[in-house]
PDB file of N, CA and C in Angstrom:
ATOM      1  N   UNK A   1      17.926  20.191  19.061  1.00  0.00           N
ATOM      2  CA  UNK A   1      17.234  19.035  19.580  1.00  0.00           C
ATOM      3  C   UNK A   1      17.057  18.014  18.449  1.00  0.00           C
ATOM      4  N   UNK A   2      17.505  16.514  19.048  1.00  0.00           N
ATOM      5  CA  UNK A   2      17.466  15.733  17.573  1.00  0.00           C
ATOM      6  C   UNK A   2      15.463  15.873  17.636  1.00  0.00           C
ATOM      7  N   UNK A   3      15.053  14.986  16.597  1.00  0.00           N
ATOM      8  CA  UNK A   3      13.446  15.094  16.339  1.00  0.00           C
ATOM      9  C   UNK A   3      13.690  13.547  16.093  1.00  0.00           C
ATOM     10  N   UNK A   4      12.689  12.738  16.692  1.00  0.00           N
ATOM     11  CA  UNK A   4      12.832  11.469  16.579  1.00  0.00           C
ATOM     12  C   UNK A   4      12.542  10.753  14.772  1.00  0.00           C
ATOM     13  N   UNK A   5      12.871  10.051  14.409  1.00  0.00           N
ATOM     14  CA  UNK A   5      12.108   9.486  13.596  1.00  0.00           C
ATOM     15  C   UNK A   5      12.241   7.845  12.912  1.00  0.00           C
ATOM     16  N   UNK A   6      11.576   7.758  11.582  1.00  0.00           N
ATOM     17  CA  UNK A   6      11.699   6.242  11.165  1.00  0.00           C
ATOM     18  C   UNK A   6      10.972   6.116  10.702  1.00  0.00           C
ATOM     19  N   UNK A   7      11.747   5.529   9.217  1.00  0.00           N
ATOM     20  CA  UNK A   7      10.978   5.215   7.907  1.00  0.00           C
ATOM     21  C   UNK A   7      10.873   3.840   7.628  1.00  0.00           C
ATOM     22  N   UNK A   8      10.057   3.274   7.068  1.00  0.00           N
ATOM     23  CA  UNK A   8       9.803   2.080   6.996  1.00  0.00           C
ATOM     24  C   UNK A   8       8.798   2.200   5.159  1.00  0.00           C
ATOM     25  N   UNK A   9       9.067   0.855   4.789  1.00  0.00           N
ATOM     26  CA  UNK A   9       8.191   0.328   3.304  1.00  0.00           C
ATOM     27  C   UNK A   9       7.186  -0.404   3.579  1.00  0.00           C
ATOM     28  N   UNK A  10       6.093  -0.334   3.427  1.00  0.00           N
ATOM     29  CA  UNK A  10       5.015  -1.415   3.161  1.00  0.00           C
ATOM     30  C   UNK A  10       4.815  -1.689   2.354  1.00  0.00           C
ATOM     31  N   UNK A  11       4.514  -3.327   1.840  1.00  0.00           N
ATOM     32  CA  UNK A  11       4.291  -3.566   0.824  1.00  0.00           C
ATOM     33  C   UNK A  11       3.139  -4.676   0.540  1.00  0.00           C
ATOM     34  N   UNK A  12       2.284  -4.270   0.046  1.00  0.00           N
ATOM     35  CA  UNK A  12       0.768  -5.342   0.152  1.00  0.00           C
ATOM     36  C   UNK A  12       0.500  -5.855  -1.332  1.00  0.00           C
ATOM     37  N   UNK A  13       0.875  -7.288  -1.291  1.00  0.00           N
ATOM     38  CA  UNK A  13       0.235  -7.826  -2.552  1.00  0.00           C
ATOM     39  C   UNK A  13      -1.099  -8.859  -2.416  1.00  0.00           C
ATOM     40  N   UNK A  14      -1.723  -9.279  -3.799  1.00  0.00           N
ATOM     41  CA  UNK A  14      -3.072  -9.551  -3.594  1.00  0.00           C
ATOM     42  C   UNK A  14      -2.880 -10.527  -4.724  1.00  0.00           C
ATOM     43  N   UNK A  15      -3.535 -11.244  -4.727  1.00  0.00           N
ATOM     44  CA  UNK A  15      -4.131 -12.494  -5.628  1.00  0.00           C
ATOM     45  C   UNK A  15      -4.943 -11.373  -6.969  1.00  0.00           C
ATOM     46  N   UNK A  16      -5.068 -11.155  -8.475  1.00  0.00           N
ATOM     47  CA  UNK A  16      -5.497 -11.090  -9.484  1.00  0.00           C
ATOM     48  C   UNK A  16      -5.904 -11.970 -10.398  1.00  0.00           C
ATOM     49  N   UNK A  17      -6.774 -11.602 -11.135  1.00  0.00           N
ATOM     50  CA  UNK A  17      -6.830 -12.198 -12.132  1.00  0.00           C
ATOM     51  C   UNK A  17      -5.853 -12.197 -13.139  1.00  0.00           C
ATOM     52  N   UNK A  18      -5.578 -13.478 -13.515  1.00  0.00           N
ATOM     53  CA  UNK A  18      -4.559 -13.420 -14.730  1.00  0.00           C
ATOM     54  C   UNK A  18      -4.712 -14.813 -15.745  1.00  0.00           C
ATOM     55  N   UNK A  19      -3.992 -15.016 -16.651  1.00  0.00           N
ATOM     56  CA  UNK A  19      -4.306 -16.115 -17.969  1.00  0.00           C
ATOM     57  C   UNK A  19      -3.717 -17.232 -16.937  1.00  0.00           C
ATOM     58  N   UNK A  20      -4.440 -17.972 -16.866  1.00  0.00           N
ATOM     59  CA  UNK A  20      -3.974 -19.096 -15.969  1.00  0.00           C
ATOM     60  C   UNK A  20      -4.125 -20.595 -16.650  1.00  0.00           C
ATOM     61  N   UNK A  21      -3.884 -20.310 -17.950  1.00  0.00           N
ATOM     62  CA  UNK A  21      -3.862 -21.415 -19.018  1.00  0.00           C
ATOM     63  C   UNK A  21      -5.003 -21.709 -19.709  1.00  0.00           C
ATOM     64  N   UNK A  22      -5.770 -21.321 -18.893  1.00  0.00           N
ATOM     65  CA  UNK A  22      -7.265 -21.963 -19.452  1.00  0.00           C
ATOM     66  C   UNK A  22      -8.092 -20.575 -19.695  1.00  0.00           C
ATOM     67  N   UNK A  23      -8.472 -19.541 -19.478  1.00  0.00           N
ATOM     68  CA  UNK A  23      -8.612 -17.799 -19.905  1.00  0.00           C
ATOM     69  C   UNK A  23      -8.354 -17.002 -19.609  1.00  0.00           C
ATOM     70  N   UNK A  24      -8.601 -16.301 -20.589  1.00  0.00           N
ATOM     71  CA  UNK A  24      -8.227 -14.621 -20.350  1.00  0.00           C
ATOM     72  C   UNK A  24      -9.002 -14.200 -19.006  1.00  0.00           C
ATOM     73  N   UNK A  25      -8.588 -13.538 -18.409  1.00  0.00           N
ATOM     74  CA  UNK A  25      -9.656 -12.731 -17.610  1.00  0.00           C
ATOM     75  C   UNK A  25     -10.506 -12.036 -18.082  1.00  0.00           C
ATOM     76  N   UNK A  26     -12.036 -11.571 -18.183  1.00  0.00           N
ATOM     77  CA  UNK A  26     -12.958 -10.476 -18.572  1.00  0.00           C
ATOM     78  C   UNK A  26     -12.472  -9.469 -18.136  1.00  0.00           C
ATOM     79  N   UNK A  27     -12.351  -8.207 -19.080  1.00  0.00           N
ATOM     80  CA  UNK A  27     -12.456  -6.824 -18.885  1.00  0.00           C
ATOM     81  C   UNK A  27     -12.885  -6.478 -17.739  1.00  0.00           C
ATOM     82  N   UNK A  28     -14.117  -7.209 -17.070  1.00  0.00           N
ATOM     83  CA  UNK A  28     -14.917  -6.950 -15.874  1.00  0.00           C
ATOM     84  C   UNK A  28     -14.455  -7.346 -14.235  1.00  0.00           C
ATOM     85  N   UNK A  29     -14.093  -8.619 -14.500  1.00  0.00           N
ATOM     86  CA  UNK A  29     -12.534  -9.172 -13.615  1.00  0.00           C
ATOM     87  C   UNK A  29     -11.523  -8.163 -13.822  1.00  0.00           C
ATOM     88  N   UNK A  30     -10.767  -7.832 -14.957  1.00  0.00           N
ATOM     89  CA  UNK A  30      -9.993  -6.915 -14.745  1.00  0.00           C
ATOM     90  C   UNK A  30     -10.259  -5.495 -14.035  1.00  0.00           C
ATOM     91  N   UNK A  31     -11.145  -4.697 -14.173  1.00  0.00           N
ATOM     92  CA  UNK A  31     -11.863  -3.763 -13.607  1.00  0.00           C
ATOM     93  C   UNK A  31     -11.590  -3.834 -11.833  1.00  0.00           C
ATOM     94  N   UNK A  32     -12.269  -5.009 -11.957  1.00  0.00           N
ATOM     95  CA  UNK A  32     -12.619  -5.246 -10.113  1.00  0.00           C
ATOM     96  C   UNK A  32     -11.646  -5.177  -9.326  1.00  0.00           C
ATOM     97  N   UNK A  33     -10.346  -6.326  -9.951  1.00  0.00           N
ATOM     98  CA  UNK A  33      -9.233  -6.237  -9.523  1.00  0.00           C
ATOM     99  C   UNK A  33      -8.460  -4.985  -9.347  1.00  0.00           C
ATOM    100  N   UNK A  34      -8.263  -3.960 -10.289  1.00  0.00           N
ATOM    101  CA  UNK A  34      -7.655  -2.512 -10.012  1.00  0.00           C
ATOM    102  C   UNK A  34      -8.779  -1.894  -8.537  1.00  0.00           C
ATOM    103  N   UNK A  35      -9.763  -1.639  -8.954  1.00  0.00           N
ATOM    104  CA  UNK A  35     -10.173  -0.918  -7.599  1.00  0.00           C
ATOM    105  C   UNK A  35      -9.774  -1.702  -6.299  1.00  0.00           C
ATOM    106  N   UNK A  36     -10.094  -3.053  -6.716  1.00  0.00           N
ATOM    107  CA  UNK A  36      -9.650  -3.839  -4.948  1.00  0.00           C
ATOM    108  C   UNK A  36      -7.863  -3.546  -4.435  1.00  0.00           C
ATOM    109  N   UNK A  37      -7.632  -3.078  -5.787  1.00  0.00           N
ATOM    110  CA  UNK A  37      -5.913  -2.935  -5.870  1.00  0.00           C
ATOM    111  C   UNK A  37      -5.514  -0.973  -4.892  1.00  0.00           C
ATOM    112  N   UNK A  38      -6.587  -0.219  -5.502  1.00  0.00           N
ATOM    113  CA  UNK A  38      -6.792   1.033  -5.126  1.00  0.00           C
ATOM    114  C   UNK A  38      -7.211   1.079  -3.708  1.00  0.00           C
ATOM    115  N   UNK A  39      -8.201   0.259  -3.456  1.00  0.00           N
ATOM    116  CA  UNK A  39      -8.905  -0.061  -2.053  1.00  0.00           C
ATOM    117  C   UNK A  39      -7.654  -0.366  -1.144  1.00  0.00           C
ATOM    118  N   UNK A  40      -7.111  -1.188  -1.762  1.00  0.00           N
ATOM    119  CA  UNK A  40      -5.576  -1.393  -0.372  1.00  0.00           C
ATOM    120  C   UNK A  40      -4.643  -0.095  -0.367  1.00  0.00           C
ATOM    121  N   UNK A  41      -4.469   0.760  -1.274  1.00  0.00           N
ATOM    122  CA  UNK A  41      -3.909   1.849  -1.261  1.00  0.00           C
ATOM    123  C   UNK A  41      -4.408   2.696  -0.217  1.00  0.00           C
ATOM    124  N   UNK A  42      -5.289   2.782  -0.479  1.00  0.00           N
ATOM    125  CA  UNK A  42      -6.398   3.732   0.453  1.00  0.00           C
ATOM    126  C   UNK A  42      -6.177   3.266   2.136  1.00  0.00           C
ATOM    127  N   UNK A  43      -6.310   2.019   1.888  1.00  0.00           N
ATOM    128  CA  UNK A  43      -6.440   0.953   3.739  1.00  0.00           C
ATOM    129  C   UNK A  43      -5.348   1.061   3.916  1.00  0.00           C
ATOM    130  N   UNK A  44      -3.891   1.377   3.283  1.00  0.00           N
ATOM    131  CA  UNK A  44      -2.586   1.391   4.230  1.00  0.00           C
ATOM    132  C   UNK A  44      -2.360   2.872   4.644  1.00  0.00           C
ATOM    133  N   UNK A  45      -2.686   3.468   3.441  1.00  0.00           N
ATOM    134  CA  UNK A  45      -2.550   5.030   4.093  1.00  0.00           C
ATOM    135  C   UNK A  45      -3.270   5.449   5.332  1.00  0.00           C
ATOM    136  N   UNK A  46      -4.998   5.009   5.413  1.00  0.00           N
ATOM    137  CA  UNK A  46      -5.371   5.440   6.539  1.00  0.00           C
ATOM    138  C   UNK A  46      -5.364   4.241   7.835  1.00  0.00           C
ATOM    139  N   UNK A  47      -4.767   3.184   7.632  1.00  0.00           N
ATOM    140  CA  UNK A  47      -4.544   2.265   8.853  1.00  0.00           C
ATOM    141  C   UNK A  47      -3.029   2.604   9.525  1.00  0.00           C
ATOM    142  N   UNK A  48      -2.187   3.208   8.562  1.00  0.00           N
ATOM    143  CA  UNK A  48      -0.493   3.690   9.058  1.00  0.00           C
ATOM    144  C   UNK A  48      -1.055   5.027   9.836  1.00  0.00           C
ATOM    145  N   UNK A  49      -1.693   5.873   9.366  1.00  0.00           N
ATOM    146  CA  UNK A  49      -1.554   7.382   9.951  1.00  0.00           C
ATOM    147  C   UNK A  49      -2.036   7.272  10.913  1.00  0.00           C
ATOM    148  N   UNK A  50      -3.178   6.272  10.850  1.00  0.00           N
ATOM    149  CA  UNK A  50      -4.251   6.087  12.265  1.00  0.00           C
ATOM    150  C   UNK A  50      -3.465   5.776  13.484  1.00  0.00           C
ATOM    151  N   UNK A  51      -2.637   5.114  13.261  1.00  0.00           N
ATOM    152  CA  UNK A  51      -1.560   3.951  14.245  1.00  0.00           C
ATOM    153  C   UNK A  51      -0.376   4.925  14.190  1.00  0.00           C
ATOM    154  N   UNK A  52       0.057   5.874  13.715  1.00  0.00           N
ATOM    155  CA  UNK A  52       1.247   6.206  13.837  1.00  0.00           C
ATOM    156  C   UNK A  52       1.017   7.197  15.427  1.00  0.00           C
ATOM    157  N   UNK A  53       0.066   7.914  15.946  1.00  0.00           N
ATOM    158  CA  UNK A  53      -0.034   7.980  17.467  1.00  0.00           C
ATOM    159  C   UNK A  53       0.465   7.299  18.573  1.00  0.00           C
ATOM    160  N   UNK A  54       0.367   6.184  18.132  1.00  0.00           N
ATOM    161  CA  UNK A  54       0.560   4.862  19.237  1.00  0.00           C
ATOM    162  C   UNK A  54       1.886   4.953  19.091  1.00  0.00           C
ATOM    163  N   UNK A  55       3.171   5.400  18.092  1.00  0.00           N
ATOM    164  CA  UNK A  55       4.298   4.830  18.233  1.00  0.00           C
ATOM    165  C   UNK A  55       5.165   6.418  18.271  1.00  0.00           C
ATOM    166  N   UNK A  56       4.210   7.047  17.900  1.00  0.00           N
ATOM    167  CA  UNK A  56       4.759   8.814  18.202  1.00  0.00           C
ATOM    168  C   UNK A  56       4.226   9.832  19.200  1.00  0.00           C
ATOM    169  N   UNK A  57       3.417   9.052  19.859  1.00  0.00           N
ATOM    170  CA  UNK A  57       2.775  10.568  20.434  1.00  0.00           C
ATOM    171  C   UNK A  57       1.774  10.934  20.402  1.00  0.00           C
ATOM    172  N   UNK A  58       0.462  12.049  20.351  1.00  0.00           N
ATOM    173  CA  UNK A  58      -0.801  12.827  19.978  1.00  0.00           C
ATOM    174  C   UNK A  58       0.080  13.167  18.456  1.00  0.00           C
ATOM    175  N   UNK A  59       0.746  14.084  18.099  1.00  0.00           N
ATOM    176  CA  UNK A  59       0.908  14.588  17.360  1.00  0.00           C
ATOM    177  C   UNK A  59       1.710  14.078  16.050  1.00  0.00           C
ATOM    178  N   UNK A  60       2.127  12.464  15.525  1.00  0.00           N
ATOM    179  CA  UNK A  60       2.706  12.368  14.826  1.00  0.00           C
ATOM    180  C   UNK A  60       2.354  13.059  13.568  1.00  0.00           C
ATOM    181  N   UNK A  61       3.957  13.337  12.671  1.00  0.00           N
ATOM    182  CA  UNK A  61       3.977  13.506  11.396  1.00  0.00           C
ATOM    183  C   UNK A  61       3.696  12.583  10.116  1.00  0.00           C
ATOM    184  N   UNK A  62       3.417  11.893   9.542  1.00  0.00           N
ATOM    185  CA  UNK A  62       3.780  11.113   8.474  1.00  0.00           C
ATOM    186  C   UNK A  62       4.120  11.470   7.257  1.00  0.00           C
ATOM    187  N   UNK A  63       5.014  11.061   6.454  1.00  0.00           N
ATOM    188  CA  UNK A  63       5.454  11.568   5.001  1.00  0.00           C
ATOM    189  C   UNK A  63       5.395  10.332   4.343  1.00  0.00           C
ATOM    190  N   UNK A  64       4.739  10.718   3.364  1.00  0.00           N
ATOM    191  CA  UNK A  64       4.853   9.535   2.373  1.00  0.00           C
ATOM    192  C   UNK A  64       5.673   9.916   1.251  1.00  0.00           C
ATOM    193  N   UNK A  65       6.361   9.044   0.853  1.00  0.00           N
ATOM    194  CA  UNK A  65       7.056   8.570  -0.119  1.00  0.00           C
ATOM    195  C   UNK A  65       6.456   8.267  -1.641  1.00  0.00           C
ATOM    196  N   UNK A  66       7.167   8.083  -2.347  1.00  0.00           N
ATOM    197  CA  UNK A  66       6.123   7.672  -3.873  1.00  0.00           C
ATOM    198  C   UNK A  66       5.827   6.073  -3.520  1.00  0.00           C
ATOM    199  N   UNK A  67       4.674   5.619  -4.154  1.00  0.00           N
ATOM    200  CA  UNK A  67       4.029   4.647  -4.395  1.00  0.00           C
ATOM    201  C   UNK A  67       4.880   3.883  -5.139  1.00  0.00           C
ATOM    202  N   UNK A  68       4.893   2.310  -5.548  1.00  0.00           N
ATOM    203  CA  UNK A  68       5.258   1.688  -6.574  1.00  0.00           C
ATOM    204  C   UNK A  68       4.530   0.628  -6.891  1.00  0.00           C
ATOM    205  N   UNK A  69       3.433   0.996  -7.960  1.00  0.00           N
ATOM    206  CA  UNK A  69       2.905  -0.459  -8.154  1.00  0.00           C
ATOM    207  C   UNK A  69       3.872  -1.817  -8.160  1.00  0.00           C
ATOM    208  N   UNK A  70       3.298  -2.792  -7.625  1.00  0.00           N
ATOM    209  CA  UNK A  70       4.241  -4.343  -7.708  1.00  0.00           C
ATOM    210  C   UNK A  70       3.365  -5.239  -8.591  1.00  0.00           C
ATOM    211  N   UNK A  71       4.150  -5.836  -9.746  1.00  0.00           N
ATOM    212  CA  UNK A  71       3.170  -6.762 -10.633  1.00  0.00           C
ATOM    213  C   UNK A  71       2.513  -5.955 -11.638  1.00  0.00           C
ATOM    214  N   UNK A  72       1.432  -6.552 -12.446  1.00  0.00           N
ATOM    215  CA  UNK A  72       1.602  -8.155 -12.048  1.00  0.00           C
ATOM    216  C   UNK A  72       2.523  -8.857 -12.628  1.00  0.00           C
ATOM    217  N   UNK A  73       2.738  -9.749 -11.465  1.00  0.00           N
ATOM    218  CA  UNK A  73       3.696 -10.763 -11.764  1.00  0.00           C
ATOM    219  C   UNK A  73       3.178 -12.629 -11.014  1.00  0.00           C
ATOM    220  N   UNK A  74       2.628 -12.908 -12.719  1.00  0.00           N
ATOM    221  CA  UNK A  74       2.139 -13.688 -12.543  1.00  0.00           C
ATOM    222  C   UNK A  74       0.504 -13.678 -12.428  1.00  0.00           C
ATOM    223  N   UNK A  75      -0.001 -13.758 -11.312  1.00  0.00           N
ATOM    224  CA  UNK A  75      -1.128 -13.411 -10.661  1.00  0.00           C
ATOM    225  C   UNK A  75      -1.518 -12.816  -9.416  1.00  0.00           C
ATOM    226  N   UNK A  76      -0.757 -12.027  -9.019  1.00  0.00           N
ATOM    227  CA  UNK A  76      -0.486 -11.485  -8.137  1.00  0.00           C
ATOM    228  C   UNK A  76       0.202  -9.672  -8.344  1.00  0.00           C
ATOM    229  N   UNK A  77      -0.762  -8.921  -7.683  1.00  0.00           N
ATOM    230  CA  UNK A  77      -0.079  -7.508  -8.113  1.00  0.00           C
ATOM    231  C   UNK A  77      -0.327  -6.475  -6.426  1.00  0.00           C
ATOM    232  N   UNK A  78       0.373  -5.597  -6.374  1.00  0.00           N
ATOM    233  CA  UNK A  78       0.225  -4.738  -5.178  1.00  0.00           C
ATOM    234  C   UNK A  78       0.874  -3.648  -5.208  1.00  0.00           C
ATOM    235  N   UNK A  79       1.353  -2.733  -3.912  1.00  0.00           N
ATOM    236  CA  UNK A  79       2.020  -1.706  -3.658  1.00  0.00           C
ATOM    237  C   UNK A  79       3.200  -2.021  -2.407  1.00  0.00           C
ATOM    238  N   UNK A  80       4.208  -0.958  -3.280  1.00  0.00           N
ATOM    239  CA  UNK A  80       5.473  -0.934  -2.150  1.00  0.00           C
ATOM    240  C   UNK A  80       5.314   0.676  -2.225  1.00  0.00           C
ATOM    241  N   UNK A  81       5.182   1.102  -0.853  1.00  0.00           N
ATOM    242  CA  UNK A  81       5.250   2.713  -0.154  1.00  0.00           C
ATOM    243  C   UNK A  81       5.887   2.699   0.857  1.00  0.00           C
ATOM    244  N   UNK A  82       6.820   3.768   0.900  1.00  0.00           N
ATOM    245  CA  UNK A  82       7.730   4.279   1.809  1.00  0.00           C
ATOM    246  C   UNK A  82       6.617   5.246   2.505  1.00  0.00           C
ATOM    247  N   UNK A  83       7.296   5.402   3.732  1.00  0.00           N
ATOM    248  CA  UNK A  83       6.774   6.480   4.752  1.00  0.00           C
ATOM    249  C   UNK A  83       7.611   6.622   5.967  1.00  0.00           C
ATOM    250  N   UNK A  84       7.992   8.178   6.292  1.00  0.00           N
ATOM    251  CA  UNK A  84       8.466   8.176   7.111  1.00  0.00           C
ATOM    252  C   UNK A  84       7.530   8.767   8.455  1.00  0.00           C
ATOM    253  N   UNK A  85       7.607   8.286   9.827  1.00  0.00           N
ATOM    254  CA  UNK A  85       6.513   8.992  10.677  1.00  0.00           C
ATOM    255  C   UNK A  85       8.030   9.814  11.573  1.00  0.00           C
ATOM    256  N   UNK A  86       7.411  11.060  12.087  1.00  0.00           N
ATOM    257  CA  UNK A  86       8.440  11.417  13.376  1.00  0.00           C
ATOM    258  C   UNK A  86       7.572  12.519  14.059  1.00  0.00           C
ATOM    259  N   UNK A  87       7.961  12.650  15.512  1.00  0.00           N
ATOM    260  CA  UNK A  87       7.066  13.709  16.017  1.00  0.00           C
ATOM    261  C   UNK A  87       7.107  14.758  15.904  1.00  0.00           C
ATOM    262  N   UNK A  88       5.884  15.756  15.636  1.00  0.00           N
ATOM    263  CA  UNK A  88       5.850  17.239  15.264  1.00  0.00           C
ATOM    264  C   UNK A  88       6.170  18.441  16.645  1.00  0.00           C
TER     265      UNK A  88
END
């Protein structure tokens, strides 16, 4: 029996602090920015698994893939994650 499936990347970037000609960012700005950076890590993993029902079934699978921080580049930094969902 085939097993359905389909992988897909998300990728969420965010506005940071960065030298924008005129200062450095504080240590403390820097700080904030990583957790708000962690916080979206967290919100795609459990907003994909939550939703992956709706497009599989009661019982979907999900697999995640490795993470890849994105950035910074520039002022702007995020994540690209693979995941594949298919039904169990």
């Amino acid at each position: 029996m085939v097993q359905p499936q389909v992988t897909w990347t998300v990728e969420l970037v965010r506005c940071v602090p960065g030298n924008d000609g005129r200062r450095a960012p504080t240590p403390e700005e820097l700080t904030a920015s990583a957790l708000s950076l962690q916080d979206d890590f967290d919100a795609i993993e459990l907003a994909i698994t939550a939703e992956a029902s709706s497009l599989f079934g009661a019982y979907p699978d999900v697999a995640w893939g490795t993470a890849t921080p994105l950035g910074p580049l520039g002022v702007v930094a995020g994540w690209s994650w693979p995941f594949t969902v298919s039904r169990v």
